[in-house]
C-alpha atoms as a PDB file:
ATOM      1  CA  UNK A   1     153.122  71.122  94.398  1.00  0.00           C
ATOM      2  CA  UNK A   2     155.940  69.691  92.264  1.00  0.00           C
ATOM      3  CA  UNK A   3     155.921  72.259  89.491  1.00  0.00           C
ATOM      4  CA  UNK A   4     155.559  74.867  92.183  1.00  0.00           C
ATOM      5  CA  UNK A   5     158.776  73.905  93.731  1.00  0.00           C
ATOM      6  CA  UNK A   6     160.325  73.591  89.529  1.00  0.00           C
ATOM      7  CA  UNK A   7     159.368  76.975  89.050  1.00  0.00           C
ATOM      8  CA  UNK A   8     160.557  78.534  92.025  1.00  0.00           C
ATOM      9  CA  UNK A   9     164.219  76.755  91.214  1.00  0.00           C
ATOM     10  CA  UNK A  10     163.908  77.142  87.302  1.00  0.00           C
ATOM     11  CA  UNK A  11     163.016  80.626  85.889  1.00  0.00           C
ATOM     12  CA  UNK A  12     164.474  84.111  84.820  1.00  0.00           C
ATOM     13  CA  UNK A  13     165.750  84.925  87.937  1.00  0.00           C
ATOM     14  CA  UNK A  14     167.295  82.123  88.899  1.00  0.00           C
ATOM     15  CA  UNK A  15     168.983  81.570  85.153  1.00  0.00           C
ATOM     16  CA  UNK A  16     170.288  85.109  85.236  1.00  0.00           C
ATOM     17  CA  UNK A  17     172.264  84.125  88.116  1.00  0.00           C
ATOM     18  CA  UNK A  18     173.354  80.984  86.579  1.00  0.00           C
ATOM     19  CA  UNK A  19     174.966  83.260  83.918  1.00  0.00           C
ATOM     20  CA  UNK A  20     176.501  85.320  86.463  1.00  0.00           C
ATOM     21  CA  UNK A  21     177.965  82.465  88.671  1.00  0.00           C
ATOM     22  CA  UNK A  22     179.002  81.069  85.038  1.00  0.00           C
ATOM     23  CA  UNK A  23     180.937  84.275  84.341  1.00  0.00           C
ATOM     24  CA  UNK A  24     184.539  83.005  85.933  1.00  0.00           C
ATOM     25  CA  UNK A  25     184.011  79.698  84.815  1.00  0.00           C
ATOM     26  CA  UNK A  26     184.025  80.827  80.979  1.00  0.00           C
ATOM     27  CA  UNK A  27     186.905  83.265  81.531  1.00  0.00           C
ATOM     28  CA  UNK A  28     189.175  80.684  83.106  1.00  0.00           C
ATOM     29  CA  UNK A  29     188.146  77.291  81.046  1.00  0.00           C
ATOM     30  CA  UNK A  30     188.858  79.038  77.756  1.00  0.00           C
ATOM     31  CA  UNK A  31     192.400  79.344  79.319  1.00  0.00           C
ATOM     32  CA  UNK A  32     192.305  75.858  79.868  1.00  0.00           C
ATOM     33  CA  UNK A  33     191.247  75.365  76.524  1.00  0.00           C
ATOM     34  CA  UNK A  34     194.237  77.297  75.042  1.00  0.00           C
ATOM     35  CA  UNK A  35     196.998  75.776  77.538  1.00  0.00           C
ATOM     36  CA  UNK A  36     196.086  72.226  77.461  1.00  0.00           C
ATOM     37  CA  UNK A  37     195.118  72.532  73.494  1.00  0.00           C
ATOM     38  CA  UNK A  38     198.840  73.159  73.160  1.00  0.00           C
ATOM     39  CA  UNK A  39     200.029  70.419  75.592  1.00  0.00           C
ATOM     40  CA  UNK A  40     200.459  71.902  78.790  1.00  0.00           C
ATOM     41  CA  UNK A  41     198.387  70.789  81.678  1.00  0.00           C
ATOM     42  CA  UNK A  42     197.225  73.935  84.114  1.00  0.00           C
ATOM     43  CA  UNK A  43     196.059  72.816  86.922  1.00  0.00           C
ATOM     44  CA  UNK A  44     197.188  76.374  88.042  1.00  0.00           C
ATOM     45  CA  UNK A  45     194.233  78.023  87.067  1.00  0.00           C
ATOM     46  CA  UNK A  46     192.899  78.470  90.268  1.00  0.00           C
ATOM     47  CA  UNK A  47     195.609  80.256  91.815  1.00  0.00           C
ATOM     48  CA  UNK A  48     196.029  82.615  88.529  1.00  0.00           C
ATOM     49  CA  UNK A  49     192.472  83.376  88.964  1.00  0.00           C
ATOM     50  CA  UNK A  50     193.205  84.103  92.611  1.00  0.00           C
ATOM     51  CA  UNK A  51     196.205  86.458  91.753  1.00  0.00           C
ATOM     52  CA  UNK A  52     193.966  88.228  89.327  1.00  0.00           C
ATOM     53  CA  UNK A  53     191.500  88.860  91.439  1.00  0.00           C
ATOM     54  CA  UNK A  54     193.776  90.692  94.021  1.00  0.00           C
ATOM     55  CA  UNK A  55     195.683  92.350  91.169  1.00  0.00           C
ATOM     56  CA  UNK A  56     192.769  93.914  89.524  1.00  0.00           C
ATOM     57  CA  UNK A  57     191.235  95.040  93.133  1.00  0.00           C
ATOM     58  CA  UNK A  58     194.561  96.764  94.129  1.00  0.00           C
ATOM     59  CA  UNK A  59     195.230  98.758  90.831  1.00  0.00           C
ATOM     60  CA  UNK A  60     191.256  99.262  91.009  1.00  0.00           C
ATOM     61  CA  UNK A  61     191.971 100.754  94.395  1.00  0.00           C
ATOM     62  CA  UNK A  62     194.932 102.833  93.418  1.00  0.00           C
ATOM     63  CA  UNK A  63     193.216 104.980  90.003  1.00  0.00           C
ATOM     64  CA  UNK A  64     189.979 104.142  90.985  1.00  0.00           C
ATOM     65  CA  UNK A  65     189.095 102.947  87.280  1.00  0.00           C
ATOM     66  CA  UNK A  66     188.144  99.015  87.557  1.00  0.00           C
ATOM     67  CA  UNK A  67     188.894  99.291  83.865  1.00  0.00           C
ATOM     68  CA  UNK A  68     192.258  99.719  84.670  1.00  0.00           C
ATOM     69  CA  UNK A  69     192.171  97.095  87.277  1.00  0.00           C
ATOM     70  CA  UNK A  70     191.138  94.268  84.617  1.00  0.00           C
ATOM     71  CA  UNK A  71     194.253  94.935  82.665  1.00  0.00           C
ATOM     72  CA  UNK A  72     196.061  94.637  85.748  1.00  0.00           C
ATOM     73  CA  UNK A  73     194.461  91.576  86.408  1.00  0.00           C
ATOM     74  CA  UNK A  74     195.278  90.332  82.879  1.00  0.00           C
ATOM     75  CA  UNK A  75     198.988  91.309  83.606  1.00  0.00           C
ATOM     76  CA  UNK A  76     199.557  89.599  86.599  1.00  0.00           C
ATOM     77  CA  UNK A  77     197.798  86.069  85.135  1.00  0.00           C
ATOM     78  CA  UNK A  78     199.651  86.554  82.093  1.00  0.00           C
ATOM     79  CA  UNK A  79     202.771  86.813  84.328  1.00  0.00           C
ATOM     80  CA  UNK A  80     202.459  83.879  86.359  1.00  0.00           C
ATOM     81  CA  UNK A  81     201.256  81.515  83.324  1.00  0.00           C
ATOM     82  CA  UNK A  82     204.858  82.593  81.916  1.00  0.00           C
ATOM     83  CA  UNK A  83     206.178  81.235  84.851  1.00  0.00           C
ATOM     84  CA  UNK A  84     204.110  78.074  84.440  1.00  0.00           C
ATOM     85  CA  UNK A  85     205.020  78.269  80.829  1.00  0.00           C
ATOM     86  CA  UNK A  86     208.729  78.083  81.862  1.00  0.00           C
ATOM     87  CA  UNK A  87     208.507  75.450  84.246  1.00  0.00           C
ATOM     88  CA  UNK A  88     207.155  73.239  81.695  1.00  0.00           C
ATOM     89  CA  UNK A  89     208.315  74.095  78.586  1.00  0.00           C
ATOM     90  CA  UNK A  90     211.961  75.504  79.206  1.00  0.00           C
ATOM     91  CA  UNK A  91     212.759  73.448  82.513  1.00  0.00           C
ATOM     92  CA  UNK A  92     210.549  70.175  81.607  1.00  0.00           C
ATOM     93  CA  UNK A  93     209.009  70.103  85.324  1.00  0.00           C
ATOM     94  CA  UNK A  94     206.412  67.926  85.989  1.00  0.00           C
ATOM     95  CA  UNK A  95     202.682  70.047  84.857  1.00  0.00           C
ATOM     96  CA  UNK A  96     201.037  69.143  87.581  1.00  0.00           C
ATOM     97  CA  UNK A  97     203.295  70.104  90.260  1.00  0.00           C
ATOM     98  CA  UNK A  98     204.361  73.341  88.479  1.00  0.00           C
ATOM     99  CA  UNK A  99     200.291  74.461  88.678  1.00  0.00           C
ATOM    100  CA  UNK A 100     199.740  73.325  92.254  1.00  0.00           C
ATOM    101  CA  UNK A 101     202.882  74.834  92.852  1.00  0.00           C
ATOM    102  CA  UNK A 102     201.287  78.054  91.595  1.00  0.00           C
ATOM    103  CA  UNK A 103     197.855  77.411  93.456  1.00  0.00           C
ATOM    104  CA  UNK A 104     199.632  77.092  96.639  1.00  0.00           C
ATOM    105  CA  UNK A 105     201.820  80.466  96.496  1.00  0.00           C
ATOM    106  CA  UNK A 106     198.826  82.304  95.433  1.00  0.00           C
ATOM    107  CA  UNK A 107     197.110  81.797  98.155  1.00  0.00           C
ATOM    108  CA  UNK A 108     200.113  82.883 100.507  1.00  0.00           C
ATOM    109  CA  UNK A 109     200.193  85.899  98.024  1.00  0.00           C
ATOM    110  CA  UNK A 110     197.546  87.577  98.527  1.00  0.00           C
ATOM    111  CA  UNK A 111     196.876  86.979 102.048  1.00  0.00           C
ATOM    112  CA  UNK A 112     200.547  88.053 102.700  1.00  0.00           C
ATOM    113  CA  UNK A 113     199.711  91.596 100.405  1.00  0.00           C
ATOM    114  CA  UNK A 114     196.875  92.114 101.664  1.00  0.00           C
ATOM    115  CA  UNK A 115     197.964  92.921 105.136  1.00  0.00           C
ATOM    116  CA  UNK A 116     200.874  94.537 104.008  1.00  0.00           C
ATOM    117  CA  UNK A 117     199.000  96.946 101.821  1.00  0.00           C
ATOM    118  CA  UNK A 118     196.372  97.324 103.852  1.00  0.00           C
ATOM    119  CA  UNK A 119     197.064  95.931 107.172  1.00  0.00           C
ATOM    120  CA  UNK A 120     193.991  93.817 107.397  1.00  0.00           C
ATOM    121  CA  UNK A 121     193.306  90.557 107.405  1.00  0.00           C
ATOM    122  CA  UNK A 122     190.304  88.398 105.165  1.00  0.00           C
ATOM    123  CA  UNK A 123     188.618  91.168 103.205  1.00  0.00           C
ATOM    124  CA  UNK A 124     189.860  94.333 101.462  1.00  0.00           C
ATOM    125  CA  UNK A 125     188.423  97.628 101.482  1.00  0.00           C
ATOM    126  CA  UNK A 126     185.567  98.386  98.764  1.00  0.00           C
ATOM    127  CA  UNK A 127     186.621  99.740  95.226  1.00  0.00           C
ATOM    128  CA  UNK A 128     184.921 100.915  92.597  1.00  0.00           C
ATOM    129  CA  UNK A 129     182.998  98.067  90.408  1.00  0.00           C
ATOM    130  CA  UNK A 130     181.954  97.569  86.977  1.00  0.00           C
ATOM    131  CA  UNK A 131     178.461  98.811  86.387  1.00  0.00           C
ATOM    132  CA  UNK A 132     175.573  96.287  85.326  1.00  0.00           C
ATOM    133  CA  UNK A 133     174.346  97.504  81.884  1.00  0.00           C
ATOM    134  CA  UNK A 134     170.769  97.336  80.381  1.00  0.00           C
ATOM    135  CA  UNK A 135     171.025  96.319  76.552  1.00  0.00           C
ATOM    136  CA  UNK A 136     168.896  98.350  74.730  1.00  0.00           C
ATOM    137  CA  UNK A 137     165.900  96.757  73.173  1.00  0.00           C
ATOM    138  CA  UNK A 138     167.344  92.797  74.419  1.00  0.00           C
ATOM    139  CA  UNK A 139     166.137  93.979  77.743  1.00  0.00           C
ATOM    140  CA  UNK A 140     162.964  94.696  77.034  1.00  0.00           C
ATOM    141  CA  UNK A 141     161.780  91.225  75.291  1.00  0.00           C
ATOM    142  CA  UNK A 142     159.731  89.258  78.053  1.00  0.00           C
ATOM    143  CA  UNK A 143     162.090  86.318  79.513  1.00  0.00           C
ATOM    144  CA  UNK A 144     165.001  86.748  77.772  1.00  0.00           C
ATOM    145  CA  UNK A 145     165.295  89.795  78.240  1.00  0.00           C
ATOM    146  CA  UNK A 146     165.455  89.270  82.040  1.00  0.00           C
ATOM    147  CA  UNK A 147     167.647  86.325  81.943  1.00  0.00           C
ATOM    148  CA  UNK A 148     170.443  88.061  79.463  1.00  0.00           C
ATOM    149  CA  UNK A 149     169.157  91.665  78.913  1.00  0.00           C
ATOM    150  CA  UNK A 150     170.556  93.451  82.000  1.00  0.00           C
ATOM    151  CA  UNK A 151     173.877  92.117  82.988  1.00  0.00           C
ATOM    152  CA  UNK A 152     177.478  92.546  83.936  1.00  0.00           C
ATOM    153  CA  UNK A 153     179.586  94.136  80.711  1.00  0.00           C
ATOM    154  CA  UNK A 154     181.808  91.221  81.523  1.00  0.00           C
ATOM    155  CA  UNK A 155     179.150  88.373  81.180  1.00  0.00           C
ATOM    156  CA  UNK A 156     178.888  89.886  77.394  1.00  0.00           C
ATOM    157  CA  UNK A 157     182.600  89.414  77.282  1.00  0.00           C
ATOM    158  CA  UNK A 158     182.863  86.060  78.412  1.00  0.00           C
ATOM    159  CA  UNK A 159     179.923  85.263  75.681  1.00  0.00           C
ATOM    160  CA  UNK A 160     181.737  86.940  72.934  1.00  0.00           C
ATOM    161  CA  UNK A 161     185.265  85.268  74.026  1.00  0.00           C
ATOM    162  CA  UNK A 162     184.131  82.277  73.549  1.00  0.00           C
ATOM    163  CA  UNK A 163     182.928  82.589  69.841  1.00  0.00           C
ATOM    164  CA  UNK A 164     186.248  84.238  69.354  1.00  0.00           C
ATOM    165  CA  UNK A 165     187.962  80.824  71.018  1.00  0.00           C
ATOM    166  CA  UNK A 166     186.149  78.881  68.804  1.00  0.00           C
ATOM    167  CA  UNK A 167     186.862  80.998  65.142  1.00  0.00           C
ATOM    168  CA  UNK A 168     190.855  80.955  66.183  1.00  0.00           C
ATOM    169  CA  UNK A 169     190.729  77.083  67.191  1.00  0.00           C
ATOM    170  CA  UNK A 170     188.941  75.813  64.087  1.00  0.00           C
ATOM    171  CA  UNK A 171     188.786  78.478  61.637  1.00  0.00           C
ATOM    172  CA  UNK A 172     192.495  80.112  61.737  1.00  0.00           C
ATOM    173  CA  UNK A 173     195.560  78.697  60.554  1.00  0.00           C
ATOM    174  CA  UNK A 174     197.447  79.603  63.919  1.00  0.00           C
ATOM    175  CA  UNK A 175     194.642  77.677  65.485  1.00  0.00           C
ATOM    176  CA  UNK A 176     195.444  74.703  63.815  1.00  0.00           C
ATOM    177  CA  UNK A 177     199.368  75.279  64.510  1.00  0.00           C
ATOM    178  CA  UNK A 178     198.088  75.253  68.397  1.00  0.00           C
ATOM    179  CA  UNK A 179     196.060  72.045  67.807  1.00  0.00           C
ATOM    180  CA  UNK A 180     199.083  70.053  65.743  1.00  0.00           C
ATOM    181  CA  UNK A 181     201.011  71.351  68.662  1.00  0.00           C
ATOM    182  CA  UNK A 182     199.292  69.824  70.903  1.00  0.00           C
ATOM    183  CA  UNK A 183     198.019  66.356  69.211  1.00  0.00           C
ATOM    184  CA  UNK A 184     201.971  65.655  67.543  1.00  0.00           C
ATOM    185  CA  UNK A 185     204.505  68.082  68.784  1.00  0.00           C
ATOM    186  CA  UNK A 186     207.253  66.431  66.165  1.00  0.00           C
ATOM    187  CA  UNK A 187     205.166  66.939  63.139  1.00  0.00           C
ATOM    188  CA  UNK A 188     204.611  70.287  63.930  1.00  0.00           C
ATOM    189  CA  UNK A 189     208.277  70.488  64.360  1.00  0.00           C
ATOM    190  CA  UNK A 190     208.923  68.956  61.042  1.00  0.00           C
ATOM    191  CA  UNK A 191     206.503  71.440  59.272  1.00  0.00           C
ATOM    192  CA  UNK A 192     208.273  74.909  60.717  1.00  0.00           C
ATOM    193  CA  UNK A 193     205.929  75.342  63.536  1.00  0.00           C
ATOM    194  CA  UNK A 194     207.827  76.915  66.822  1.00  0.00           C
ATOM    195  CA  UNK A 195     206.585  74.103  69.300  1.00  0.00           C
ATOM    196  CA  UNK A 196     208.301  76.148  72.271  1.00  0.00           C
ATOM    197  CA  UNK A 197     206.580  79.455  71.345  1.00  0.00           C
ATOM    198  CA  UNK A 198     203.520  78.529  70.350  1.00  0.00           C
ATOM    199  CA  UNK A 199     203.134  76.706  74.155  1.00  0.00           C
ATOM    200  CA  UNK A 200     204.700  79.738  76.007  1.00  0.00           C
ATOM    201  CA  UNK A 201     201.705  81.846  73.879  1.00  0.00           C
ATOM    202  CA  UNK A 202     199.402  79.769  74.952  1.00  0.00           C
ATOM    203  CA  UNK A 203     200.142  79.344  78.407  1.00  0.00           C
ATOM    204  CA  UNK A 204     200.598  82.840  78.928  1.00  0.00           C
ATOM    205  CA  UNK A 205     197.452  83.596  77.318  1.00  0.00           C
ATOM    206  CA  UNK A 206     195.675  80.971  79.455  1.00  0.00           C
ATOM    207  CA  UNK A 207     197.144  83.051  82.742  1.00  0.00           C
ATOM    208  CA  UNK A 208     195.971  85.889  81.394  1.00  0.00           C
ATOM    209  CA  UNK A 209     192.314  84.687  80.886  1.00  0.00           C
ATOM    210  CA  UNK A 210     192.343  83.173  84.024  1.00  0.00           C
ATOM    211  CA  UNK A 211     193.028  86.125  85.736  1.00  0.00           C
ATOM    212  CA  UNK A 212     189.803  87.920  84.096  1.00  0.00           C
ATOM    213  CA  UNK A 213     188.071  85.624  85.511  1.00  0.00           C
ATOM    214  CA  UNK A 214     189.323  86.203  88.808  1.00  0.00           C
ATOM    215  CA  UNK A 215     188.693  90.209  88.369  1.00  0.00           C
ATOM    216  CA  UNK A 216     185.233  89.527  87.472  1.00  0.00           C
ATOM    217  CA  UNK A 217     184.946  88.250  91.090  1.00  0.00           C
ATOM    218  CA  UNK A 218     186.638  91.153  92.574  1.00  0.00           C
ATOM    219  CA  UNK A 219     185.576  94.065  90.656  1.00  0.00           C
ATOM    220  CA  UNK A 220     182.517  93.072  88.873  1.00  0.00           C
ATOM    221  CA  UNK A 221     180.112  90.579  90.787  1.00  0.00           C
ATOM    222  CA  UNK A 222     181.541  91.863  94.246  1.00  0.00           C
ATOM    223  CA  UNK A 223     183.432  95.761  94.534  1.00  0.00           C
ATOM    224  CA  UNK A 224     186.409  93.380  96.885  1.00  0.00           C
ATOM    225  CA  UNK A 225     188.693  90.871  97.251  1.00  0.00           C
ATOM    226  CA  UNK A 226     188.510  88.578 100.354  1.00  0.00           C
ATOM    227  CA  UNK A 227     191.171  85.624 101.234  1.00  0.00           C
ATOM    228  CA  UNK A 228     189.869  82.772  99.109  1.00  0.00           C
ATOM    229  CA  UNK A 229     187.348  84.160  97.260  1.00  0.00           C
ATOM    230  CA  UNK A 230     187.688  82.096  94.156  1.00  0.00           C
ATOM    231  CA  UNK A 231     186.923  79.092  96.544  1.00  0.00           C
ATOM    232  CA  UNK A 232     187.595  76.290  93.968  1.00  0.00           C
ATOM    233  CA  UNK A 233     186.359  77.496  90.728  1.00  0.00           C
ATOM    234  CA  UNK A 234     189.267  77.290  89.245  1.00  0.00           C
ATOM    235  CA  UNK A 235     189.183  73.353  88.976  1.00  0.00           C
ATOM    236  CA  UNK A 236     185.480  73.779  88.401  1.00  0.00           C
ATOM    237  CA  UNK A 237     186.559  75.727  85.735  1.00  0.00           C
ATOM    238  CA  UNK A 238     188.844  72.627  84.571  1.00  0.00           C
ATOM    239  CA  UNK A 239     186.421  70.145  84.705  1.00  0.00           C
ATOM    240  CA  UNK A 240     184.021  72.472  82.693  1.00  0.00           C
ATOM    241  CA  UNK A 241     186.758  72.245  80.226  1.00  0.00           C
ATOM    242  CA  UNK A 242     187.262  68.405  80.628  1.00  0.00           C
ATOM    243  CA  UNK A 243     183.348  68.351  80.694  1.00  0.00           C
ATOM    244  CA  UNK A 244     183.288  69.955  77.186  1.00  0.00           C
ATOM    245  CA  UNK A 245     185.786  68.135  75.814  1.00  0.00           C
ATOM    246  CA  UNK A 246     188.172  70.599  75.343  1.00  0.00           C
ATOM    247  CA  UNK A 247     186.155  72.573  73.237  1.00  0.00           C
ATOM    248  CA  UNK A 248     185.122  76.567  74.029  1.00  0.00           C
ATOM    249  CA  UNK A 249     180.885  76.222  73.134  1.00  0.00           C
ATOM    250  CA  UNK A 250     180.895  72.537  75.196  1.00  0.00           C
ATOM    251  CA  UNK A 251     182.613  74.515  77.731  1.00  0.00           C
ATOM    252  CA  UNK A 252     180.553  77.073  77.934  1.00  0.00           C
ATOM    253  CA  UNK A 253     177.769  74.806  78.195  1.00  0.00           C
ATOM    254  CA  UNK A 254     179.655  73.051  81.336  1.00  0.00           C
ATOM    255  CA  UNK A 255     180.069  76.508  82.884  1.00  0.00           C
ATOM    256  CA  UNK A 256     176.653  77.486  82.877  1.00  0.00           C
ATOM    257  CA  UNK A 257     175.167  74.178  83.894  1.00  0.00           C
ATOM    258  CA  UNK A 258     177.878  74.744  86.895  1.00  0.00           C
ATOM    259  CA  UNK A 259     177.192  78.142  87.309  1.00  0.00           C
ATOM    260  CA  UNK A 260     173.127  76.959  87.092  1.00  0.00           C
ATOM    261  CA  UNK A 261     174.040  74.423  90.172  1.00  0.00           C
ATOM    262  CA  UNK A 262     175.482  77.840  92.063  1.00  0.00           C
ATOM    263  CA  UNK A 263     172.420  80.064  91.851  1.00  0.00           C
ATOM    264  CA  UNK A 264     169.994  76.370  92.559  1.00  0.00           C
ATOM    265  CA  UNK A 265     172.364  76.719  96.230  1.00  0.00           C
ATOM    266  CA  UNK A 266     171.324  79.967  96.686  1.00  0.00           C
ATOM    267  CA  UNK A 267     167.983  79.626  96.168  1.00  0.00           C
ATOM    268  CA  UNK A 268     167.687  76.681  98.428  1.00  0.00           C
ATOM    269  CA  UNK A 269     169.337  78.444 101.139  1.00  0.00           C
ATOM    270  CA  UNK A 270     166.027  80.333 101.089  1.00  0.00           C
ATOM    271  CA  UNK A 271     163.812  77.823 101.699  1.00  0.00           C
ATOM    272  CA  UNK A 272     165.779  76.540 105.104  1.00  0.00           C
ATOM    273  CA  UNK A 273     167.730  73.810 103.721  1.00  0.00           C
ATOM    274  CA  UNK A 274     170.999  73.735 106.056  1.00  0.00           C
ATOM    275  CA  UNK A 275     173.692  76.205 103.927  1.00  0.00           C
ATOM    276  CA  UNK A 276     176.637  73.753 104.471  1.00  0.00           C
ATOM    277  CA  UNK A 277     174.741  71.354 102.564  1.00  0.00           C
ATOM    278  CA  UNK A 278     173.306  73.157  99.547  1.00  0.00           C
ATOM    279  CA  UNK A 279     176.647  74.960  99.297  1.00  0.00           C
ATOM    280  CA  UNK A 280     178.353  71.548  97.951  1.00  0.00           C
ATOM    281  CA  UNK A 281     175.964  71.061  95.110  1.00  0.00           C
ATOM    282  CA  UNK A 282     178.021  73.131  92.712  1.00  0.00           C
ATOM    283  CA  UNK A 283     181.748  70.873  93.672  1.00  0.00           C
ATOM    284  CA  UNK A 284     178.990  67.516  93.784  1.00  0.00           C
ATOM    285  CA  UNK A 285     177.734  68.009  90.244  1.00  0.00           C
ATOM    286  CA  UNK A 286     181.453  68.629  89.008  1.00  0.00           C
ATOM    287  CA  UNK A 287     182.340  65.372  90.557  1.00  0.00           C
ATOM    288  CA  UNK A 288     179.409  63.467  89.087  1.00  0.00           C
ATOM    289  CA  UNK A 289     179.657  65.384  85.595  1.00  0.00           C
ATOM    290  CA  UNK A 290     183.558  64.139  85.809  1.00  0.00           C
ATOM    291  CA  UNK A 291     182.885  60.388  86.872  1.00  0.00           C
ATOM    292  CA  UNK A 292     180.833  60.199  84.046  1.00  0.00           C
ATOM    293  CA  UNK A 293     182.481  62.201  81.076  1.00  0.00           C
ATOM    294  CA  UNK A 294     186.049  61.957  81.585  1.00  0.00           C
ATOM    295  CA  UNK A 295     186.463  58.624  80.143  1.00  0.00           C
ATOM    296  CA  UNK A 296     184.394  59.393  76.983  1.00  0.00           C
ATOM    297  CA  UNK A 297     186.464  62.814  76.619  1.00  0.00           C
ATOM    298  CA  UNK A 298     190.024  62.471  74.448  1.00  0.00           C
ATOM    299  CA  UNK A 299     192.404  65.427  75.791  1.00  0.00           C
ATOM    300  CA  UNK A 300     194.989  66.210  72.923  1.00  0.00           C
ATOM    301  CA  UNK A 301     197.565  63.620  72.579  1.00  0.00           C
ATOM    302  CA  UNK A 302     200.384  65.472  73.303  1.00  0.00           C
ATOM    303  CA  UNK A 303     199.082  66.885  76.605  1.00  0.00           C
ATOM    304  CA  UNK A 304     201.406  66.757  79.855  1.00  0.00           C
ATOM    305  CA  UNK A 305     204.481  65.675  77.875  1.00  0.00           C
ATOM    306  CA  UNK A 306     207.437  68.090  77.391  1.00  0.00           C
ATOM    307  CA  UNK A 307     208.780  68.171  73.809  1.00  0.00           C
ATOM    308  CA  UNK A 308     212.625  67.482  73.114  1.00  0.00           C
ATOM    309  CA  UNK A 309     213.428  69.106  69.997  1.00  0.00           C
ATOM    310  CA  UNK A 310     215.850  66.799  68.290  1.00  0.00           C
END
């Protein structure tokens, strides 16, 4: 009876859609990773993901190419982690009020554009969406092949991104110039490196990877945007990022152990377990996984302190 009930939660199925549900998550904590890696807080991730998400559904809407759409969605969150950039950086305002600043006038945003452009209210009209793929030959190995073989071109992405975080972090030289930036913004100084650029880079960078992660929502896993539709996985995304200590594979890992908790809801929803319960196990396990990590994880030294060049 027990394994029946293991099986039914844990196999291919249900780990495909953990790497679906993990898809955002990935996108928006390796913006976290490159913000807060520099020094910055951004707790505004969840309202750049928000903004991207409307941003890539509109100019999806308008040339009908969700291609197009994601670099309008990468626009927009690279446009509004400027703005976070400058609050911080330029005008020394406190991080965390800057980002919930942010989260706050996205949500007025897009609920304020989307009856203008449309004249509706909670959901926009359908637009073209990003295609699953099958990978050749990937697909077709037993298992794996159903958990990872036939996705979203964006899960693939997000997987690739994250390698790609890692190599510029560790392996690159301006990775380490965004590391010293972050752990002892005067050294840097001392050595040549542009602490005020290198965090407006970052930042905007951050925005703009936040707001993938946001399209995904809009015109990958769903062909709209309704009012709220990131619903909090923004800080999930955070805490994925907290979770993994700051680094892009333990955040990943976070992500999809998140993103495993989402499609576990879903499936208990089947079984008649009340929906308003199961639907808190994904926000439950980032509160546990935070009680019980955040005190072991060190954030960069420098984070959430302005720099004053002498």
């Amino acid at each position: 009876m027990v394994w029946d009930y293991v099986t039914y939660l844990i196999n291919a199925t249900v780990l495909s859609a953990a790497l679906r549900m993990a898809t955002p998550l990935i996108f928006a904590s390796m913006g976290g990773i490159f913000s807060e890696r520099s020094g910055v807080i951004n707790i505004g991730l969840e309202g750049m993901m928000l903004i991207g998400a409307f941003m890539g559904m509109l100019v999806t809407f308008y040339t009908q190419n969700p291609w197009i759409g994601l670099i309008g969605a990468m626009l927009s969150g690279a446009i509004v982690g400027f703005v976070h950039a400058l609050f911080s950086v330029r005008y020394k305002v406190d991080q965390v009020v800057s980002g919930t600043a942010i989260n706050i006038f996205a949500v007025g945003f897009t609920v304020f554009m989307l009856r203008t452009v449309f004249g509706v209210a909670g959901t926009s009209p359908a637009v073209p969406r990003i295609p699953t793929v099958a990978v050749p030959g990937l697909s077709r190995i037993p298992v794996v092949g159903e958990i990872i073989g036939f996705q979203n071109p964006m899960v693939y992405i997000a997987l690739i991104l994250v390698v790609f975080v890692h190599i510029f972090l560790f392996r690159t030289v301006w990775g380490l110039r965004l590391r010293a930036v972050g752990e002892h913004p005067k050294a840097a100084d001392t050595v040549g490196i542009n602490v005020f650029l290198t965090r407006y880079l970052a930042v905007t960078t951050s925005g703009a990877l936040a707001g993938l992660g946001g399209a995904y929502l809009a015109i990958a896993h769903l062909s709209r945007f309704g009012d709220g539709m990131t619903a909090g996985r923004g800080f999930i995304a955070l805490a994925a990022m907290i979770f993994g200590k700051w680094t892009p594979f333990g955040a990943l890992g976070a992500a999809i152990l998140f993103g495993f908790a989402d499609a576990v809801q879903m499936r208990l929803q089947e079984v008649g377990i009340p929906r308003h319960f199961v639907l808190m196990l994904p926000y439950v396990l980032t509160m546990v996984a935070l009680a019980g990590f955040i005190g072991r994880a060190t954030p960069p030294k420098a984070i959430g302190k302005p720099y004053e060049k002498e």
